[in-house]
Protein backbone atom coordinates (compact mmCIF):
# COMPACT_ATOMS: atom_id res chain seq x y z
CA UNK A 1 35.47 45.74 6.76
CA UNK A 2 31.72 46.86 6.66
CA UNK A 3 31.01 50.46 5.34
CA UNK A 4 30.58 53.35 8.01
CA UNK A 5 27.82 54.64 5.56
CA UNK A 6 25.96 51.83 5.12
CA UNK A 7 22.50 54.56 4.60
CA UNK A 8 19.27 53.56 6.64
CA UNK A 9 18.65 50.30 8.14
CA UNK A 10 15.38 48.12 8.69
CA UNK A 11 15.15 46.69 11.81
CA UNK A 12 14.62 47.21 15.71
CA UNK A 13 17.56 48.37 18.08
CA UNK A 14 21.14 46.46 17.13
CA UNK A 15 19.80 45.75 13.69
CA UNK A 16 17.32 43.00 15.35
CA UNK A 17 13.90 42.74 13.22
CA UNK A 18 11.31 44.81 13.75
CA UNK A 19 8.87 43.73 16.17
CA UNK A 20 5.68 44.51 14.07
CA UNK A 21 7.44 42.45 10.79
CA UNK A 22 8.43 39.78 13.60
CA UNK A 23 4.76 38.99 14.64
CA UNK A 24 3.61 39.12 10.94
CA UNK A 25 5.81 35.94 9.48
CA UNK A 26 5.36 34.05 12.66
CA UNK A 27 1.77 34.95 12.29
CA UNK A 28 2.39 33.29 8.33
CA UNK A 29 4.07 30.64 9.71
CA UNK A 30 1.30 29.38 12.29
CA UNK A 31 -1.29 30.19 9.44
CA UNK A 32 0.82 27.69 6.90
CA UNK A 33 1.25 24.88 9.85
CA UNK A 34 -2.55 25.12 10.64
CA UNK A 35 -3.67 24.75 6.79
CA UNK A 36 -1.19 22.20 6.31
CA UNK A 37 -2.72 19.97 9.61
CA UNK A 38 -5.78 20.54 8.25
CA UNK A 39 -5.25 19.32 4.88
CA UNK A 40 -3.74 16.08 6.33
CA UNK A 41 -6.26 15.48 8.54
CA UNK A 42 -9.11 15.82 5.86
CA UNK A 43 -7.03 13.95 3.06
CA UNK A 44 -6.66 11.40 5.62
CA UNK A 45 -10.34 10.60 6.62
CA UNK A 46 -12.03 7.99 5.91
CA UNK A 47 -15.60 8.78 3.68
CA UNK A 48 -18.88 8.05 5.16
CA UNK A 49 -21.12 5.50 2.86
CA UNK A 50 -18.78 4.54 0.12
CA UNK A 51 -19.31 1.52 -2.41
CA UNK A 52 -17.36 -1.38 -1.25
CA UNK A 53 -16.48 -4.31 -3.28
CA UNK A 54 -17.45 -8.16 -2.21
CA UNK A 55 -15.10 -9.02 0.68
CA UNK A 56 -14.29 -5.56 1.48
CA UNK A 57 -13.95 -4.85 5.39
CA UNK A 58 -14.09 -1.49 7.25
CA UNK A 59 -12.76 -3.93 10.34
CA UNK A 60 -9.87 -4.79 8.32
CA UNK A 61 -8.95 -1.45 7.24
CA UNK A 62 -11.00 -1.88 4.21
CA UNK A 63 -9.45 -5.04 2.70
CA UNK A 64 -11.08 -7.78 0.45
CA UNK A 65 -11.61 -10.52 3.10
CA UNK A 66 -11.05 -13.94 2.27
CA UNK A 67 -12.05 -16.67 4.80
CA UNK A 68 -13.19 -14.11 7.30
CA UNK A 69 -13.84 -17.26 9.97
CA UNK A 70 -10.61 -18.22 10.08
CA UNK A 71 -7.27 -17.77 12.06
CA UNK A 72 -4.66 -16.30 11.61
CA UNK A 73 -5.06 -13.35 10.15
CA UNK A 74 -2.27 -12.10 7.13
CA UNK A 75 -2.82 -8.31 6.22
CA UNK A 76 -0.64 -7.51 2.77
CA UNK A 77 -0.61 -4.03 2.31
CA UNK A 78 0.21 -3.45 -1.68
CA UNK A 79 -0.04 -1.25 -4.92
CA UNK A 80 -0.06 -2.55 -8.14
CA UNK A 81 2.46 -0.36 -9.93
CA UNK A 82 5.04 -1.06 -7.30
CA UNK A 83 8.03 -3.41 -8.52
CA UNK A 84 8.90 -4.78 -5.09
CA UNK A 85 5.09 -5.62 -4.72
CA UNK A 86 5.65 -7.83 -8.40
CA UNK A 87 8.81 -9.27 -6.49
CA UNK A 88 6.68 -10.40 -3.80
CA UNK A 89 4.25 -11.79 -5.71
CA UNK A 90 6.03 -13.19 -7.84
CA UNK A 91 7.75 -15.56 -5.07
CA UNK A 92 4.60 -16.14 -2.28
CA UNK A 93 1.56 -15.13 -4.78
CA UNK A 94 0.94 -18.64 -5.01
CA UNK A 95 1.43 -19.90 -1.39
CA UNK A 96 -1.03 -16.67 -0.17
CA UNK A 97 -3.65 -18.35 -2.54
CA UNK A 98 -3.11 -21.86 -1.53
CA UNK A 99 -3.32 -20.48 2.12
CA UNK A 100 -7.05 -19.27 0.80
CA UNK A 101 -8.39 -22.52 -0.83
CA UNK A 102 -6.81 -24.36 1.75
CA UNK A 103 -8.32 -22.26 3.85
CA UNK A 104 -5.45 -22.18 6.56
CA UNK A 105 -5.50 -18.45 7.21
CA UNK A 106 -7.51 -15.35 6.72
CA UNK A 107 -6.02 -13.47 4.33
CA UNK A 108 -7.14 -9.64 3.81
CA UNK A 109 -5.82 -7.69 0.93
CA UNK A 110 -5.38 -4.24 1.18
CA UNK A 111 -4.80 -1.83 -2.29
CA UNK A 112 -2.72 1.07 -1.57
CA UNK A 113 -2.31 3.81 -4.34
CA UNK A 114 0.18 6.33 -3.51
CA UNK A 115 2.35 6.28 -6.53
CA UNK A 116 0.21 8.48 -8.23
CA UNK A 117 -3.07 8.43 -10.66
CA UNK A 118 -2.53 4.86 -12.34
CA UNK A 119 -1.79 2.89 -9.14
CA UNK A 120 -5.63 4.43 -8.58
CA UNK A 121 -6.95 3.43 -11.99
CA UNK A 122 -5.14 -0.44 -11.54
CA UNK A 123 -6.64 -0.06 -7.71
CA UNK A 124 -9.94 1.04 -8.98
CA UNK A 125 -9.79 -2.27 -11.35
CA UNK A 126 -9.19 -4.21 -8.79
CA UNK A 127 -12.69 -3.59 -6.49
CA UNK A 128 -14.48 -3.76 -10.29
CA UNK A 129 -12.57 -7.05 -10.82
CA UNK A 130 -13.80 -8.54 -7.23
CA UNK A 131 -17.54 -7.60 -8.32
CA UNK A 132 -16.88 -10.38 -10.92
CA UNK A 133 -15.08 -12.70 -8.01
CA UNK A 134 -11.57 -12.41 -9.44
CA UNK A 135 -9.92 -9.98 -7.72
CA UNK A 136 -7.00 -12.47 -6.75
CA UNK A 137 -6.98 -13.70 -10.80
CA UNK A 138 -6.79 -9.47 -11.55
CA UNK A 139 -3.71 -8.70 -9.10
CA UNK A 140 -2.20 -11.60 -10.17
CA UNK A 141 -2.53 -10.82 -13.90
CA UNK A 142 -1.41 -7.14 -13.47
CA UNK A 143 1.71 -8.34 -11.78
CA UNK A 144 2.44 -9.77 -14.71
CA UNK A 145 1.90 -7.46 -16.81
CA UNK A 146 3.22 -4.43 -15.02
CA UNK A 147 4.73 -1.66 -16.72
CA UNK A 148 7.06 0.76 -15.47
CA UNK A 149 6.68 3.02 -12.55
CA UNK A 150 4.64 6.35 -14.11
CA UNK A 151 5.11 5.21 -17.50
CA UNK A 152 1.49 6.45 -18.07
CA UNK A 153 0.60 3.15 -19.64
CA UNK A 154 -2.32 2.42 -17.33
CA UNK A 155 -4.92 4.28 -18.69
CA UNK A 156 -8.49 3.35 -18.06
CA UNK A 157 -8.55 2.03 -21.77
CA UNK A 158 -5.46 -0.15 -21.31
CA UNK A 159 -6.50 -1.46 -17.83
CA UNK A 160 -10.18 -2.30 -19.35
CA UNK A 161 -8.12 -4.21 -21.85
CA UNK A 162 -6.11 -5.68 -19.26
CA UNK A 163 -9.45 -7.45 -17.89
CA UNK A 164 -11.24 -8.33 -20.97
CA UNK A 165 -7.59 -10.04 -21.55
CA UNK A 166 -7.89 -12.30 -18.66
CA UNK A 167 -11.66 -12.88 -19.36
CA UNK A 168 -13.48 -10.69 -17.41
CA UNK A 169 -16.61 -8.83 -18.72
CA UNK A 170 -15.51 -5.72 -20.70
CA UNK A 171 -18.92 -4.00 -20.44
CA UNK A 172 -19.55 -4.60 -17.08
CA UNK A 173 -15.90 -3.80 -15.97
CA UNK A 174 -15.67 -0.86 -18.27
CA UNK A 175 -19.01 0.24 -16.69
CA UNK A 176 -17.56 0.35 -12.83
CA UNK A 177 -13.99 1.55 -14.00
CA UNK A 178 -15.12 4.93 -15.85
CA UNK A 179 -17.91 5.59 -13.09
CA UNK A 180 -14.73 5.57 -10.55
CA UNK A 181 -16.96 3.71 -8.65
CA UNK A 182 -14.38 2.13 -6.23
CA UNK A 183 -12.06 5.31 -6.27
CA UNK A 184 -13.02 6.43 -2.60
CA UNK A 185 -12.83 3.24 -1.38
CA UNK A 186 -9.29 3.68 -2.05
CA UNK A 187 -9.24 6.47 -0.16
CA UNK A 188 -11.03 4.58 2.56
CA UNK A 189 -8.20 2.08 2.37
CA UNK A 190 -5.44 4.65 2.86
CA UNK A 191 -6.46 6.26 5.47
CA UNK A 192 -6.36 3.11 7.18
CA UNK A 193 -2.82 2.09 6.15
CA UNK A 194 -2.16 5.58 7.75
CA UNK A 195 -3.92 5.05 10.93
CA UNK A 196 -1.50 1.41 10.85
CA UNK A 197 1.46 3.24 10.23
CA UNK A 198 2.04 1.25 7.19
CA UNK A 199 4.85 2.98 5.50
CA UNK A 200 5.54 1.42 2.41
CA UNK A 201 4.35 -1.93 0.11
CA UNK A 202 4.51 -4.24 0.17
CA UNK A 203 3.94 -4.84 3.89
CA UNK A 204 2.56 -8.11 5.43
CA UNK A 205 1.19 -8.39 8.60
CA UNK A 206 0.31 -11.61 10.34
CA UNK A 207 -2.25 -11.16 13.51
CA UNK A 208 -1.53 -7.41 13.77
CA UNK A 209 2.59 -7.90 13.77
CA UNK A 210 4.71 -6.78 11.14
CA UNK A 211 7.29 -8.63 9.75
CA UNK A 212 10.30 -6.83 8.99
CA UNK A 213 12.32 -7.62 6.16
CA UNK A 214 16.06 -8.32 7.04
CA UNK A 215 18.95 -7.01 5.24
CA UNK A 216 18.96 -9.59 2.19
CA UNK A 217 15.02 -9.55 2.14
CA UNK A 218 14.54 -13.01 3.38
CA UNK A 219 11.64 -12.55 5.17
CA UNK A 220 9.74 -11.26 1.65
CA UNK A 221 11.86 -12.23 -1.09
CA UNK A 222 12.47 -15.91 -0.64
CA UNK A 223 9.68 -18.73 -0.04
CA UNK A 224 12.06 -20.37 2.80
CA UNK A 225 12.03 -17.01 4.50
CA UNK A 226 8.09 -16.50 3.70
CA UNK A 227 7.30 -20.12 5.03
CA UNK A 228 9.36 -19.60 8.14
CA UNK A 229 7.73 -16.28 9.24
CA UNK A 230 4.13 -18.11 8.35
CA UNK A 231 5.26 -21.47 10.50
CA UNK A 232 6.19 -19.36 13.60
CA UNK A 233 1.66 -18.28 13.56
CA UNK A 234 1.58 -22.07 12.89
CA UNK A 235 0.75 -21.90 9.36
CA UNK A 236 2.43 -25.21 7.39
């Protein structure tokens, strides 16, 4: 049972809040909402005249291009520290490049980083690897070599040692890498895996559909599945 002397009480009529202290946290509340739409809308813009590797395309939501002539068009959405991205790789990363020197599809790679700040260094290395003409070599070689999720092995050191491992320049790629000079492009790149709706890596796309992965991962995670999802765009 409540206590008849419960002493003065805050509030409007029947204990309801007061209509001044009312108005104040909803006027918090809209303040917090607008900041936070702001925020995502800036964080989520694309920059204006940003350095672009070779093969880079702001069509293609700022993927490296290879065979930009020909049809159809594969979009794999990716980030280098993520495990199921290695999985992926590790089973079609060698049909997607025969598909390029075969040159039966146009295939457009697009480096996500959103697990944090060495997804961006290893996505950084990857625009400095493609101004040497192996960025398909790099991806492939840091798949193989890929550490665990935030293990904070993938400092700049360690991923400059990662290319001068699979014979890239050191100099020149230790050059772009500390500049950040491909770190907005990154940004450039998320923004438009936002604006596709692209949720999570890896994703593949093939002439703007996605291809969703069924319950055992067939469509990703086997080369029958892969192969069967590339013959129904008529690539064999």
């Amino acid at each position: 049972m409540a206590s008849k002397n419960r002493g003065p009480q805050r509030g409007g009529r029947d204990n309801q809040p007061d209509p001044i202290t009312r108005w104040i946290v909803i006027g918090m509340v809209a303040l917090v909402v607008v900041i936070g739409a702001i925020f995502t809308v800036v964080s989520n813009r694309s920059a204006e005249n940003v350095a672009l590797p070779p093969g880079a395309s702001k069509d293609d939501g700022y993927g490296i291009v290879f065979n930009a002539d020909k049809t159809p068009t594969i979009n794999i959405w990716e980030d280098f520290q993520c495990p199921s991205c290695k999985r992926f790789e590790d089973i079609n990363g060698g049909r997607i490049s025969e598909l390029i020197t075969q040159g039966k599809a146009k295939v457009v790679f697009n480096t996500l980083s959103f697990l944090g700040p060495e997804s961006v260094l290893a996505g950084m290395g990857g625009g400095c690897a493609a101004d040497q003409g192996k960025f398909v070599e790099y991806k492939k070689f840091l798949y193989q070599n890929q550490q665990q999720e935030g293990s904070g092995t993938w400092t700049k050191q360690y991923v400059i040692s990662m290319a001068a491992a699979m014979g890239l320049d050191e100099n020149k790629f230790a050059t772009c890498l500390n500049t950040e000079k491909y770190k907005k492009w990154l940004t450039n790149v998320s923004a438009a895996g936002g604006a596709a709706n692209i949720n999570g890596t890896p994703t593949y796309v093939i002439n703007g559909e996605v291809i969703e992965s069924d319950d055992q991962g067939v469509n990703y995670y086997t080369a029958e599945g892969f192969n069967a999802q590339l013959a129904r765009f008529g690539i064999n």
